[in-house]
Structure formats: structure tokens, C-alpha cells
N, C-alpha and C. Protein backbone atom coordinates (compact mmCIF):
# COMPACT_ATOMS: atom_id res chain seq x y z
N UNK A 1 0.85 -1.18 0.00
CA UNK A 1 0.00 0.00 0.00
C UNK A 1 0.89 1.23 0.00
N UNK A 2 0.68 2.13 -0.55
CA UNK A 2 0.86 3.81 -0.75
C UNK A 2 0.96 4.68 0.13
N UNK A 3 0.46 4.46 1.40
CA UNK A 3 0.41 5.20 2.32
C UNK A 3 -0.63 6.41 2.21
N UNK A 4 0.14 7.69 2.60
CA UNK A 4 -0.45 8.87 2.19
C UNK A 4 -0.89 9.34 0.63
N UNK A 5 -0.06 9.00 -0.22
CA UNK A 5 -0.17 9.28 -1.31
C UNK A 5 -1.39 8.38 -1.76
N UNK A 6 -1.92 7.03 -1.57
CA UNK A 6 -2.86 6.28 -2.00
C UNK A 6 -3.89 7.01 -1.26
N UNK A 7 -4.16 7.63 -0.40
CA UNK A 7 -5.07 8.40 0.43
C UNK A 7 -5.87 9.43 -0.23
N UNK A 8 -4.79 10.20 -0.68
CA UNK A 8 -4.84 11.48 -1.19
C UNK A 8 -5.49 10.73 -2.84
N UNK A 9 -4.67 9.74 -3.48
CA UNK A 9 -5.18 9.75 -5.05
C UNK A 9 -6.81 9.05 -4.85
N UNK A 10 -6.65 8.63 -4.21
CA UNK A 10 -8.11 8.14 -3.68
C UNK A 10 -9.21 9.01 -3.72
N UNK A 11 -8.82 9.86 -2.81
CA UNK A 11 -9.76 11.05 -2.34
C UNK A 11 -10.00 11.91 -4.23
N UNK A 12 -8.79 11.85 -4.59
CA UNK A 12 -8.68 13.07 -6.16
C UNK A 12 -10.08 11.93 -6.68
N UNK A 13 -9.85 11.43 -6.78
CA UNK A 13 -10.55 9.72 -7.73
C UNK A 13 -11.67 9.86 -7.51
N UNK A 14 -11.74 9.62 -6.24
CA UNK A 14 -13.59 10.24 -5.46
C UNK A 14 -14.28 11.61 -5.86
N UNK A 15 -13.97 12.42 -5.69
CA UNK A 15 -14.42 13.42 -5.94
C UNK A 15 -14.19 13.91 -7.36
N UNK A 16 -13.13 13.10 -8.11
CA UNK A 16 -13.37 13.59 -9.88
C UNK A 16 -14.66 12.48 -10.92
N UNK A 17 -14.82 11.43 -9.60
CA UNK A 17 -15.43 9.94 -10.43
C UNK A 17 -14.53 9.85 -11.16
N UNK A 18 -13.04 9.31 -10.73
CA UNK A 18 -11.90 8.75 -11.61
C UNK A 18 -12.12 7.19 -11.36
N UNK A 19 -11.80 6.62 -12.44
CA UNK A 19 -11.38 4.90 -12.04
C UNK A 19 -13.02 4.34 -12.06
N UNK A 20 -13.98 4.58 -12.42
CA UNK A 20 -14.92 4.13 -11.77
C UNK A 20 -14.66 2.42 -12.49
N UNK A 21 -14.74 2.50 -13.65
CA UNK A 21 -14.50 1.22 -14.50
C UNK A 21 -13.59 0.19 -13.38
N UNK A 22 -13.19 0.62 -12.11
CA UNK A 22 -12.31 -0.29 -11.28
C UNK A 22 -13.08 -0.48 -9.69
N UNK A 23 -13.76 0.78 -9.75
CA UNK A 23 -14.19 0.93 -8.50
C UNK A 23 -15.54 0.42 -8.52
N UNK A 24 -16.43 0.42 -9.84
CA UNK A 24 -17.72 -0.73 -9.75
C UNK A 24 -17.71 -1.60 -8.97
N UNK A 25 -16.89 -2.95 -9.58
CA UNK A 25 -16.71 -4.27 -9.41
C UNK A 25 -16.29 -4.18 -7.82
N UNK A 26 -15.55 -3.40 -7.21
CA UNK A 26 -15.04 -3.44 -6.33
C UNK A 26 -16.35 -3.09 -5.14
N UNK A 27 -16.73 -2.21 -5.49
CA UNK A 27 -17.66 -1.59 -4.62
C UNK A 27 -18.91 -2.56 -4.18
N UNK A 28 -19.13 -3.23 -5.40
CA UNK A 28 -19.97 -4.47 -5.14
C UNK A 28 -19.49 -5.43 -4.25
N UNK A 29 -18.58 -5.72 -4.26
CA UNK A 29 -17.81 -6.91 -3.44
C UNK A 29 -17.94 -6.39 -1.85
N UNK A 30 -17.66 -5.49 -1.62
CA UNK A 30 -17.74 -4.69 -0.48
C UNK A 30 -18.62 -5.02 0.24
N UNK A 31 -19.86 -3.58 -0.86
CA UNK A 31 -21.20 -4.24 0.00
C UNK A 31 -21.87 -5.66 0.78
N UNK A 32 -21.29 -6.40 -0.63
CA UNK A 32 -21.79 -7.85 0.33
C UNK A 32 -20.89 -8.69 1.56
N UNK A 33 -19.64 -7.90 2.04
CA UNK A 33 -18.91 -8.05 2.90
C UNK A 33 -19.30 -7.63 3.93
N UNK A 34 -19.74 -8.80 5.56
CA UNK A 34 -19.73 -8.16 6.64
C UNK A 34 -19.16 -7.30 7.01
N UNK A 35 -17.96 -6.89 6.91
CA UNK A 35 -17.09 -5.79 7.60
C UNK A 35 -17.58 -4.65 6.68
N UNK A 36 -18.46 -4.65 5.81
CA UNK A 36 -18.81 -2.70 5.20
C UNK A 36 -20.32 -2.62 6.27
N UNK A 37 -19.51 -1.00 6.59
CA UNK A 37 -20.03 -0.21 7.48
C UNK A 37 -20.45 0.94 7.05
N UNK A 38 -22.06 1.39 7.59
CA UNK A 38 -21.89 3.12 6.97
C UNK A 38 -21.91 3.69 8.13
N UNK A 39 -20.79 4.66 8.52
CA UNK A 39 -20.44 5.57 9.48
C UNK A 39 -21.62 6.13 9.70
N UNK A 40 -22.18 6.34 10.93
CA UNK A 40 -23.53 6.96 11.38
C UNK A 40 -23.16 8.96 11.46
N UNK A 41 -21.72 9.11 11.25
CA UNK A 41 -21.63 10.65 11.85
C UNK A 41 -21.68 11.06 10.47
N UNK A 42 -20.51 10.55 9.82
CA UNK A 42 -20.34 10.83 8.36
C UNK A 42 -20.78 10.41 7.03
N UNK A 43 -21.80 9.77 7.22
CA UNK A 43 -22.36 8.87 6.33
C UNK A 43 -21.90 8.46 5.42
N UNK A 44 -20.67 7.95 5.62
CA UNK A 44 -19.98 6.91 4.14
C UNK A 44 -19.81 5.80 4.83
N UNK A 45 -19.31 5.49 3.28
CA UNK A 45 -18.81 3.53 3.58
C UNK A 45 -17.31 3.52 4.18
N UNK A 46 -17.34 2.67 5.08
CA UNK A 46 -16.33 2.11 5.49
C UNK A 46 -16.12 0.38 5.94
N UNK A 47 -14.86 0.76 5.99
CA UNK A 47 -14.23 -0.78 6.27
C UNK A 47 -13.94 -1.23 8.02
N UNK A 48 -15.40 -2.00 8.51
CA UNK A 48 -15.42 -1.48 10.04
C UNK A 48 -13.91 -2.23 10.67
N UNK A 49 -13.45 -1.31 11.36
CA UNK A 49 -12.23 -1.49 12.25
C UNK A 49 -12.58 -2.56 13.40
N UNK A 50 -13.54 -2.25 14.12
CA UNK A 50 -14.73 -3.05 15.17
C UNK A 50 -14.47 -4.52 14.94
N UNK A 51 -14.50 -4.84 13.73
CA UNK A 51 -14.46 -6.74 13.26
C UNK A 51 -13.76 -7.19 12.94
N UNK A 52 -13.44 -8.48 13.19
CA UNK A 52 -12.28 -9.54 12.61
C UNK A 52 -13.58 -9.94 11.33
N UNK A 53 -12.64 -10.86 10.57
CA UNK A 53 -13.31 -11.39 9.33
C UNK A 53 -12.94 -12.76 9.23
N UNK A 54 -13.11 -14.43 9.23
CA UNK A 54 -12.27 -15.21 8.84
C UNK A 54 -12.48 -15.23 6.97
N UNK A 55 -11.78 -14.72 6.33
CA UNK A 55 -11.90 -14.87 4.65
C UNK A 55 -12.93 -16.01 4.40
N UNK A 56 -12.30 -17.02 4.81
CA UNK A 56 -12.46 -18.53 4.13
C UNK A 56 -13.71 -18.64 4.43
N UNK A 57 -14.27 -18.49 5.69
CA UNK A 57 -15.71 -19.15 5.85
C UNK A 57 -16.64 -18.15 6.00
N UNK A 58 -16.29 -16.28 6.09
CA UNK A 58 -16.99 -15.80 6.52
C UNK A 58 -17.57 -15.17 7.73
N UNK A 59 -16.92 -16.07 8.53
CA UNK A 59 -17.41 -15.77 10.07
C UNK A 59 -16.89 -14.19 10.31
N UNK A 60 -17.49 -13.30 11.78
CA UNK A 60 -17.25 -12.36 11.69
C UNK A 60 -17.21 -12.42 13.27
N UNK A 61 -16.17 -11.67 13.77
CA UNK A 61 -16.04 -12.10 15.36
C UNK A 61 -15.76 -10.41 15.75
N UNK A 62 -15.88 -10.16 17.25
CA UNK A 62 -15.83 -8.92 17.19
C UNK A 62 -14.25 -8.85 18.34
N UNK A 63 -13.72 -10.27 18.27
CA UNK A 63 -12.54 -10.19 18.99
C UNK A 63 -11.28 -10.66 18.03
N UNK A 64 -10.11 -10.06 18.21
CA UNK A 64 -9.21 -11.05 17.42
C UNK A 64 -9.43 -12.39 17.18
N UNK A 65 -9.23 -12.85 16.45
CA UNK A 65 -8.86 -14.59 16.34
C UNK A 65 -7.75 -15.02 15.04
N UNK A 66 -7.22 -16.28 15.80
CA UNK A 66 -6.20 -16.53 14.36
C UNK A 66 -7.00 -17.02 13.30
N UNK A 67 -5.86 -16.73 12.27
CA UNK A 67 -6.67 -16.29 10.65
C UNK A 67 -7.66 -15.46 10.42
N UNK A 68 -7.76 -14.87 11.20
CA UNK A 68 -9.01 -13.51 10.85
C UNK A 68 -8.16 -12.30 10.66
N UNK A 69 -8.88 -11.06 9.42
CA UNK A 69 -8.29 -10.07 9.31
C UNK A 69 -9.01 -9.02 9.52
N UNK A 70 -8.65 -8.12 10.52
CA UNK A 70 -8.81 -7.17 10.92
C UNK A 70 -10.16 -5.87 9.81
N UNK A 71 -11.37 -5.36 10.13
CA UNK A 71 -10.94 -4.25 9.02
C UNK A 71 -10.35 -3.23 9.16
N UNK A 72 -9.99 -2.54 7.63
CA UNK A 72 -9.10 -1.45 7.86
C UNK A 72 -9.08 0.19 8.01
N UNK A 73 -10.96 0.04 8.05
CA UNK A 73 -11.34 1.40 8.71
C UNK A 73 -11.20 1.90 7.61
N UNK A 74 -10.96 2.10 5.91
CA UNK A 74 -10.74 2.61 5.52
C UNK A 74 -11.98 3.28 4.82
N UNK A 75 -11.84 4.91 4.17
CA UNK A 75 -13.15 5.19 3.61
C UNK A 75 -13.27 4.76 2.22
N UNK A 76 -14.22 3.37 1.67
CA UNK A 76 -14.43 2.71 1.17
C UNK A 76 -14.20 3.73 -0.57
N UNK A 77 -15.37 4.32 -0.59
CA UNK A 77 -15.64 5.38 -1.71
C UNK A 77 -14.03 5.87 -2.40
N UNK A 78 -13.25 5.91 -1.54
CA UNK A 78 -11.78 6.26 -2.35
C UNK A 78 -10.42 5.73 -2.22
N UNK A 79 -11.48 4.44 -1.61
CA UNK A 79 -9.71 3.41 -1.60
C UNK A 79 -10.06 2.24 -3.04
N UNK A 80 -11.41 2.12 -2.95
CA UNK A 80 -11.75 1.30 -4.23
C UNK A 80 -11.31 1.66 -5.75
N UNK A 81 -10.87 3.14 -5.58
CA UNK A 81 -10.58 3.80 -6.97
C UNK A 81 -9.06 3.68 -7.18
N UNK A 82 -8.42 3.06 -6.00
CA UNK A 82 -6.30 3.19 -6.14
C UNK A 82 -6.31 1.65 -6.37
N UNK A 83 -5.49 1.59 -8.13
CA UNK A 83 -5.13 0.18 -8.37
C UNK A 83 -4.58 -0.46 -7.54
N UNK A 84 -3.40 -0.20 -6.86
CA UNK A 84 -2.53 -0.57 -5.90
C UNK A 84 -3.11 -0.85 -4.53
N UNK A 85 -4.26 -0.20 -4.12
CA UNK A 85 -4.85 -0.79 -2.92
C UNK A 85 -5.59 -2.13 -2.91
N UNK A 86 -5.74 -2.57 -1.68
CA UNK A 86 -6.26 -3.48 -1.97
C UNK A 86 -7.19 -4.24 -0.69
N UNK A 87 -7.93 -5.38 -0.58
CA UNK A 87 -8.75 -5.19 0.60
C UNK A 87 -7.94 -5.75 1.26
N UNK A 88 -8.66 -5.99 3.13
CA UNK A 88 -7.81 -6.95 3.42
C UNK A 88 -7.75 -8.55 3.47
N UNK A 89 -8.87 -8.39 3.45
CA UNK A 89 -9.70 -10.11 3.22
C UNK A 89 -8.96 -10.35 2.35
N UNK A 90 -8.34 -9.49 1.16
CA UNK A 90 -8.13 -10.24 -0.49
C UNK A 90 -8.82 -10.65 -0.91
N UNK A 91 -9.89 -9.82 -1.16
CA UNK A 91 -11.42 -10.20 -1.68
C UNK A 91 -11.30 -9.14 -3.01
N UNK A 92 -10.37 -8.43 -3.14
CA UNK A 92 -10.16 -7.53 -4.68
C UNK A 92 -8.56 -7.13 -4.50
């Protein structure tokens, strides 16, 4: 991952509707992922921090566990648009 700079091209991406042809497919996948969250203050999508995920089966735990990945809190709408990002499940 990019760090700041994937942040920032994200955000450009979001607010120009850049990438969408990347961020469709992606955005779908999301939604049907337990860990997408819509922030109640700010009303976007995010990637809830709150949950573990196990990939493989689905399960969703609200404590660590091994093989589960974390979410990454991230704001969904402009991380889906940076080629280089990516989820954490590895679900795109």
C-alpha cells in the first residue's frame, strides 16, 4: 500500500469519479462483505475497524482470532478507486 499518497489519489478519484470502470466491481464486493459499514456521523462507507473477518468461511467475530483479518477502517468510496490498494480479506 501507498500510504499517504494512496489516500490522497483516492480522495482526487472520489471526488473527480476517476477509475470508476475499477471501483464498480469493487464496490460491489464490499457491500456484500460483513465488515462494510456506513459511518452513522459521516455517512460513508467504510471498512469497520470493530471486526475480525475469517476470509475462508466468513465468520465475523468482534474479537481477534487466528486467521481472521482485521478491518481497515478505511473510507471505502476512495480506496476502491487506487489500483494498488487493496482489501484486506483479499477479496479484490
Amino acid at each position: 500500500m501507498g500510504g499517504v499518497k494512496n489516500i490522497i489519489e483516492g480522495h482526487i478519484n472520489e471526488f473527480l469519479g476517476n477509475k470508476e470502470s475499477l471501483a464498480k466491481p469493487r464496490r460491489e464486493i464490499c457491500k456484500k462483505c460483513p465488515l462494510y459499514h456506513i459511518n452513522n456521523f459521516w455517512g460513508w462507507a467504510e471498512c469497520n475497524s470493530k471486526l475480525w473477518l475469517d476470509p475462508e468461511t466468513g465468520d465475523v467475530s468482534t474479537k481477534e482470532k487466528a486467521g481472521y483479518v482485521k478491518g481497515c477502517n478505511c473510507h471505502i468510496e476512495a480506496k476502491i478507486t487506487v489500483p494498488n490498494e487493496h482489501c484486506p480479506a483479499k477479496k479484490w
